[in-house]
Protein backbone atom coordinates (compact mmCIF):
# COMPACT_ATOMS: atom_id res chain seq x y z
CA UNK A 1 0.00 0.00 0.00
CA UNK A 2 1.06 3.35 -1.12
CA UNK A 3 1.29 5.99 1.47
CA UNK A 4 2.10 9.40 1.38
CA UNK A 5 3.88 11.04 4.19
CA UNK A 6 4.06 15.03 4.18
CA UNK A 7 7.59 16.17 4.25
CA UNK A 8 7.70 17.21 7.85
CA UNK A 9 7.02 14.52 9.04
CA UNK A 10 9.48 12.52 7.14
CA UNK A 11 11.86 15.46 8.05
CA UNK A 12 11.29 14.73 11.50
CA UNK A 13 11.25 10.64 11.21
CA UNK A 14 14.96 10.93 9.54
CA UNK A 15 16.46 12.51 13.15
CA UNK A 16 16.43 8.95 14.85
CA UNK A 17 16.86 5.24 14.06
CA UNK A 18 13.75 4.69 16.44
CA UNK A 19 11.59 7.01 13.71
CA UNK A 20 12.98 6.24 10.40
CA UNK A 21 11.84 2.84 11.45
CA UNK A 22 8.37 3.68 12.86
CA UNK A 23 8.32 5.59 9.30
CA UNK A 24 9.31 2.34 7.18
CA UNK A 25 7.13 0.41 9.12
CA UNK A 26 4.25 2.98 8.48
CA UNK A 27 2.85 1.65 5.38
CA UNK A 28 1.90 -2.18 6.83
CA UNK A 29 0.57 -0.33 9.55
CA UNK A 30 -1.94 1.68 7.66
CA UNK A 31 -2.83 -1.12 5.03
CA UNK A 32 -3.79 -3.43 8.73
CA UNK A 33 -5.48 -0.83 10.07
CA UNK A 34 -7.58 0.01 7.06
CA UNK A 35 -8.82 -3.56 6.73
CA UNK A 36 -9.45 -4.20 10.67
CA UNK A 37 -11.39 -1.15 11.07
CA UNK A 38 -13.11 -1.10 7.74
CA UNK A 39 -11.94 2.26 6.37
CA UNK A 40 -11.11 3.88 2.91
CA UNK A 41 -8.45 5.88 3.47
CA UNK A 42 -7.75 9.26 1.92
CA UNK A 43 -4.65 11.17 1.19
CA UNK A 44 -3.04 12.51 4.85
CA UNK A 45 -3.61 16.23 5.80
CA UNK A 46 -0.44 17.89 5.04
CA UNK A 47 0.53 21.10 7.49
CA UNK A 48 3.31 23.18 9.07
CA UNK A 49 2.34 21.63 12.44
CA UNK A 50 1.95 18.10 11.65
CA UNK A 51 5.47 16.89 11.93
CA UNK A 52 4.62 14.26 14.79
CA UNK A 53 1.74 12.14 13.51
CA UNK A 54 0.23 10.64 10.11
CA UNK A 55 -3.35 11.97 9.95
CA UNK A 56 -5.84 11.21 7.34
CA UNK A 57 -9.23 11.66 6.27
CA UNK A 58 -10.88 8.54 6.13
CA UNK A 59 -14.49 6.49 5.23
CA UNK A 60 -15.81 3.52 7.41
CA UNK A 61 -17.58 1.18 5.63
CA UNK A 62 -21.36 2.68 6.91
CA UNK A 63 -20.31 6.04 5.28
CA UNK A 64 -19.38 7.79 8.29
CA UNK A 65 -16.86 10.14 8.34
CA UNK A 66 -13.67 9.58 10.11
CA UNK A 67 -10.13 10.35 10.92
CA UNK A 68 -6.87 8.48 11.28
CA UNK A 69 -4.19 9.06 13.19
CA UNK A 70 -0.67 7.09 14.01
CA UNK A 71 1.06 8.67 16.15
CA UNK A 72 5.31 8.88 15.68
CA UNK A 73 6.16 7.54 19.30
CA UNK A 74 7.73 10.58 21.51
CA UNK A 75 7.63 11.57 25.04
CA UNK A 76 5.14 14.25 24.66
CA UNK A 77 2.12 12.13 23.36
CA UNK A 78 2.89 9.32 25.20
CA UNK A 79 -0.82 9.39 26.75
CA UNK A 80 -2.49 10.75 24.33
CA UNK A 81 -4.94 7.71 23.48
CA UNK A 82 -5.90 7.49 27.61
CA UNK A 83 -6.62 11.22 27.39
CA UNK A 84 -9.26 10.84 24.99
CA UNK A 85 -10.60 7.84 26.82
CA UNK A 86 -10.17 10.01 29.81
CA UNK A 87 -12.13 13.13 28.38
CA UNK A 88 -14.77 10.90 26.11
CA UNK A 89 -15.33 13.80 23.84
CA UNK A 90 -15.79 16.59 26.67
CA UNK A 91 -14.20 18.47 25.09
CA UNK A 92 -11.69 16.56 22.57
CA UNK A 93 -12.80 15.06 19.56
CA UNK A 94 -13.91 11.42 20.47
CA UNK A 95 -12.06 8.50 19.87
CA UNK A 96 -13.71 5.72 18.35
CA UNK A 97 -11.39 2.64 18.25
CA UNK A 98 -7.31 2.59 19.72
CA UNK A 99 -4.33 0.17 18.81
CA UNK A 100 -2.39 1.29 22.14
CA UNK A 101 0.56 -0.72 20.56
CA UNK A 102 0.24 1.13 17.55
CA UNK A 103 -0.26 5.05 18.86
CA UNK A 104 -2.64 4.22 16.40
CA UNK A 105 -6.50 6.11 16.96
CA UNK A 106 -9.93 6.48 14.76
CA UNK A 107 -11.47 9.37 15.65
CA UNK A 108 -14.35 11.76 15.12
CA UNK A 109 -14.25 13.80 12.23
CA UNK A 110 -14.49 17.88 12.96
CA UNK A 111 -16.61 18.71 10.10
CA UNK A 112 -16.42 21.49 8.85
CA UNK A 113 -13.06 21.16 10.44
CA UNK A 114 -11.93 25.22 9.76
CA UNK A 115 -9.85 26.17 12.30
CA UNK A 116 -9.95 28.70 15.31
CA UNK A 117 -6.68 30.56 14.22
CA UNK A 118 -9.31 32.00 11.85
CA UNK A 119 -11.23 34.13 13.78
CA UNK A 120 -10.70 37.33 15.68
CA UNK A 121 -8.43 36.99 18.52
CA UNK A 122 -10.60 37.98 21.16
CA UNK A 123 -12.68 35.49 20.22
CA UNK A 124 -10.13 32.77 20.19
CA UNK A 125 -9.26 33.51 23.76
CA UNK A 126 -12.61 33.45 24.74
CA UNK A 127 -13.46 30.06 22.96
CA UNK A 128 -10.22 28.41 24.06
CA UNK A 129 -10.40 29.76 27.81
CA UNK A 130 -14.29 28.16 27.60
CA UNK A 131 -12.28 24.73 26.52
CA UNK A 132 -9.50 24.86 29.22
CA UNK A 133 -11.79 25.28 32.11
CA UNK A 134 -14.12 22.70 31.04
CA UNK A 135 -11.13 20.11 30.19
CA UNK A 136 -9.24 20.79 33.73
CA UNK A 137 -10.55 17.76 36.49
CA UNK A 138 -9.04 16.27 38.58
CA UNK A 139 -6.84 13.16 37.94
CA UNK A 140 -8.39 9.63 37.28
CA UNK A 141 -8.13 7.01 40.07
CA UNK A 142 -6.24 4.65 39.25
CA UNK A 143 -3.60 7.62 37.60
CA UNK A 144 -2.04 6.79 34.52
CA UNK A 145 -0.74 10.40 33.66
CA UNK A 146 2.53 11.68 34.78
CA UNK A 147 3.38 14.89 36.55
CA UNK A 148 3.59 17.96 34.21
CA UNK A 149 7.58 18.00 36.37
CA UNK A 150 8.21 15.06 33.98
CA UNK A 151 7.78 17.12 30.96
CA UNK A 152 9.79 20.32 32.40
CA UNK A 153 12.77 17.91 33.23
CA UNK A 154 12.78 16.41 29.69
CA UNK A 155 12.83 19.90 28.43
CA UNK A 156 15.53 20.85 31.00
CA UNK A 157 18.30 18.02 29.59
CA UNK A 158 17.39 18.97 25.86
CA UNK A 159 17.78 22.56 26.64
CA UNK A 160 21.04 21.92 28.36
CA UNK A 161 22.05 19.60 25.73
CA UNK A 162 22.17 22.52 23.40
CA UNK A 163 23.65 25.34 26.42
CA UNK A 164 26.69 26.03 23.96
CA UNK A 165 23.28 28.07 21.91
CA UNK A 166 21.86 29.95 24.33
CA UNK A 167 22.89 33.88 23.61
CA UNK A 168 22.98 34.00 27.61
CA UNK A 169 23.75 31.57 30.36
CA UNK A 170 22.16 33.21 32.97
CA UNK A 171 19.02 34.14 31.04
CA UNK A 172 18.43 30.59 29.82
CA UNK A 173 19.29 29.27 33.58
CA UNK A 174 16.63 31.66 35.10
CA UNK A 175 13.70 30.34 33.19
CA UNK A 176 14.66 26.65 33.69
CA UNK A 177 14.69 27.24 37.35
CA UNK A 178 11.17 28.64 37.54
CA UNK A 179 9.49 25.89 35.73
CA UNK A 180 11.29 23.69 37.86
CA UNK A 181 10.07 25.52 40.70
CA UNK A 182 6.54 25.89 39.22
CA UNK A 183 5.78 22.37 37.88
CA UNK A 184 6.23 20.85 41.81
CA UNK A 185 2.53 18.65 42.06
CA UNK A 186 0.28 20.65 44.60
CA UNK A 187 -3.11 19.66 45.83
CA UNK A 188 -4.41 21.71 42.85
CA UNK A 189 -3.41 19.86 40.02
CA UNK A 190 -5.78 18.91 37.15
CA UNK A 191 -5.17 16.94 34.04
CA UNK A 192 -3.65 19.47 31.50
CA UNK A 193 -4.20 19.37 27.46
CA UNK A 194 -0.17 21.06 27.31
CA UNK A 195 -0.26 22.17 24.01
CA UNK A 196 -4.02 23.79 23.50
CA UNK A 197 -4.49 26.62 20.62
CA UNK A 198 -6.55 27.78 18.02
CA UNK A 199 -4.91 25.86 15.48
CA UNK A 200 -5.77 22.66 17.43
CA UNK A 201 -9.30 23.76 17.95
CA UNK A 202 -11.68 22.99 15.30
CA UNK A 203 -15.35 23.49 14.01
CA UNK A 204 -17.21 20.71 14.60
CA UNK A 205 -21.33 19.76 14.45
CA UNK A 206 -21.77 18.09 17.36
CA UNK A 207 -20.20 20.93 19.44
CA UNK A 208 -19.84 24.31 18.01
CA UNK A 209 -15.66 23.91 18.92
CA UNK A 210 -13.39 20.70 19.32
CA UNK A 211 -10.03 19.85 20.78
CA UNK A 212 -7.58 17.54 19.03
CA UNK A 213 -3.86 16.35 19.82
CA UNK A 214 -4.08 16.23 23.66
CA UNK A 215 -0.83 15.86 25.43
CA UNK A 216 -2.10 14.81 28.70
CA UNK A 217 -0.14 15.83 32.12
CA UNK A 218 -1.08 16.43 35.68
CA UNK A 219 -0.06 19.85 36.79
CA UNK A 220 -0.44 23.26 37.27
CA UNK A 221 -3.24 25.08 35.12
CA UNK A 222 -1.62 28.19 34.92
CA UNK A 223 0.75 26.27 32.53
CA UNK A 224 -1.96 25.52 30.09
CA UNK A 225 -2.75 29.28 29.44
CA UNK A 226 0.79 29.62 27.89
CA UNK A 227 0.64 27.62 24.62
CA UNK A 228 -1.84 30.02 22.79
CA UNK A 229 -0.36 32.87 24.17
CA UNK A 230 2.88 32.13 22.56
CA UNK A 231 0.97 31.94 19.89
CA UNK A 232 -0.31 35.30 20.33
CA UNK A 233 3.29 36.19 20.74
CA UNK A 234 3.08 39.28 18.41
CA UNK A 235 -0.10 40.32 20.88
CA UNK A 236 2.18 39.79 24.25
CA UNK A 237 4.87 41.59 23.35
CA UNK A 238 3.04 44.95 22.35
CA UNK A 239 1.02 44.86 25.79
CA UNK A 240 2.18 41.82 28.18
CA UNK A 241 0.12 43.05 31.04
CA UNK A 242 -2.83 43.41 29.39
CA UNK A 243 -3.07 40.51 27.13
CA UNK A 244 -1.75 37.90 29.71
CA UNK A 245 -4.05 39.49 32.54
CA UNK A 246 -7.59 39.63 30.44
CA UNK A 247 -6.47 36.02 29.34
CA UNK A 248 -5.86 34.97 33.16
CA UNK A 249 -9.06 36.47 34.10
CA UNK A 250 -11.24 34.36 31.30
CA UNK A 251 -9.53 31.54 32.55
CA UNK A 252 -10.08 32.64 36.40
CA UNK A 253 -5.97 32.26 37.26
CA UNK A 254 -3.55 34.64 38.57
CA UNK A 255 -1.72 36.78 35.90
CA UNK A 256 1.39 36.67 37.80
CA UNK A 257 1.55 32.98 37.79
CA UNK A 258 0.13 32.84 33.93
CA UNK A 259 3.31 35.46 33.26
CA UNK A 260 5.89 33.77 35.48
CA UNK A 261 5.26 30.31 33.43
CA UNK A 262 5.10 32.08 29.97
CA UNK A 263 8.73 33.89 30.06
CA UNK A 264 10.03 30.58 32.33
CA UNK A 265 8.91 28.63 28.64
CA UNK A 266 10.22 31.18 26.69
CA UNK A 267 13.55 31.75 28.27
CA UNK A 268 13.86 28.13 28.25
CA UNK A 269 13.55 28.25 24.60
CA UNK A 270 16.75 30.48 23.96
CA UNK A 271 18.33 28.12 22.52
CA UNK A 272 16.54 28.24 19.45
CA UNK A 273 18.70 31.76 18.35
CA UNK A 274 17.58 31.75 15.03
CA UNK A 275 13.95 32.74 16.21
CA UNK A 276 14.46 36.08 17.76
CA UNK A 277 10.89 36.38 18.82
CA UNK A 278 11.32 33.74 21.70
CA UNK A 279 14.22 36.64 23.00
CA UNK A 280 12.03 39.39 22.40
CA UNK A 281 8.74 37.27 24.37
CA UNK A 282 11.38 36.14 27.31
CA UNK A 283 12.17 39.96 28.06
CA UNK A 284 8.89 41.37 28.25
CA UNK A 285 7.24 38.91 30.39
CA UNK A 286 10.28 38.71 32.74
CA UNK A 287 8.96 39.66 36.32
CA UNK A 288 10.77 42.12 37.50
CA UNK A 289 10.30 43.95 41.35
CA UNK A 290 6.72 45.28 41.66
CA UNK A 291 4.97 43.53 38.84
């Protein structure tokens, strides 16, 4: 079976033996999955942010409409498929059938499917603060999801991995240290989505908005708020206090906290110099004495 894979993703699948081979073995897994589940399967959506997953339209055999997704394994989406179980559609796209072995999922189909990075930005942060609070509960008993400090110390060795590009030692260090400090568990915790924004927020019929691509972690919630901020970099950076605070208020968090995790991310990101705009976003969301 012949199956197309958009070049990010293949870019992506080439950085480790572990991937290239998850990407050779990709065909045989699609062609299996196709006859288990019954599907006609259509070419795979092709984007800028789908360098982690092959996702593709699909038909079951009644007609309805469906999606596909195998996910490339990586530390991030390790529990994705138990967050959708988790969630059952409230308010994630639903997942219909799961090869856990696989990272392999059929799931509802968003149709129309447009997504939120579309519409005006106060409307996105109204629509995705709406999603966030109704997504937040408290963890499952038994828990199967791992503190949101797992993630942050992953993030900490990759980061330091690459200290030789960081434009400023101290800078970098700073923001490390926060998340660590941030990310401790505390009786507040809540499952976390991690990586929520418009462009993972789609038009759907059975809801008017849906959710897709959890990354499910346990943690703070303050740390959800930052993903569509940054981005809504360009929007931070002219007015920090203003945009984080209305956002923190939709969302009913402290600002302070909502700030303190965004430049913690985004000083933690230094060592991407090419992209200037994580600098600019790490210095004007610094807290400084009296904010």
């Amino acid at each position: 079976m012949h199956v197309p894979v958009p070049r990010k993703l293949r870019e992506n699948a080439s950085k480790t033996p572990e991937h290239a081979e998850w990407l050779r073995s990709l065909p045989d897994v699609v062609a299996s999955l196709a006859r288990r589940w019954e599907l006609t399967v259509a070419e795979p959506f092709d984007s800028d942010d789908g360098g982690a997953a092959w996702v593709a339209p699909a038909t079951r055999a009644n007609g309805e409409p469906v999606v596909l997704k195998i996910g490339m394994p990586h530390m991030e989406a390790l529990h994705e498929i138990d967050g959708l179980r988790f969630w059952d559609g409230e308010p994630f796209v639903r997942l219909l059938e799961a090869d856990d072995s696989l990272g392999a999922m059929l799931l509802e189909r968003c149709m129309p499917g447009t997504s939120l990075s579309g519409r005006p930005e106060d409307e996105q942060d109204r629509i995705i603060a709406g999603l966030l609070r109704r997504m937040w509960r408290r963890r499952p008993i038994p828990n199967v999801f791992r503190p949101l400090s797992s993630m942050i110390e992953a993030w900490s060795v990759e980061s330091r991995a690459q200290s030789e590009r960081w434009p400023d030692d101290g800078f970098a260090e700073e923001g490390l240290q926060i998340m660590r400090e941030l990310a401790q568990p505390t009786s507040d915790d809540v499952l976390l989505g991690t990586d929520v924004h418009a462009g993972n927020v789609l038009s759907a019929e059975r809801e008017p908005w849906l959710v897709i691509d959890p990354k499910p972690f346990v943690g703070d919630p303050a740390y959800d708020a930052t993903q569509h901020l940054i981005n809504s970099a360009d929007r931070v950076i002219a007015d920090p206090r203003l945009t984080i605070g209305n956002f923190a208020e939709l969302l009913g968090l402290d600002a302070g906290r909502v700030q303190a995790w965004l430049f913690a991310r985004a000083a933690a990101e230094l060592r991407d110099t090419s992209n200037q705009r994580w600098l600019r976003l790490a210095e004007c969301t610094r807290l400084r004495g009296g904010d």
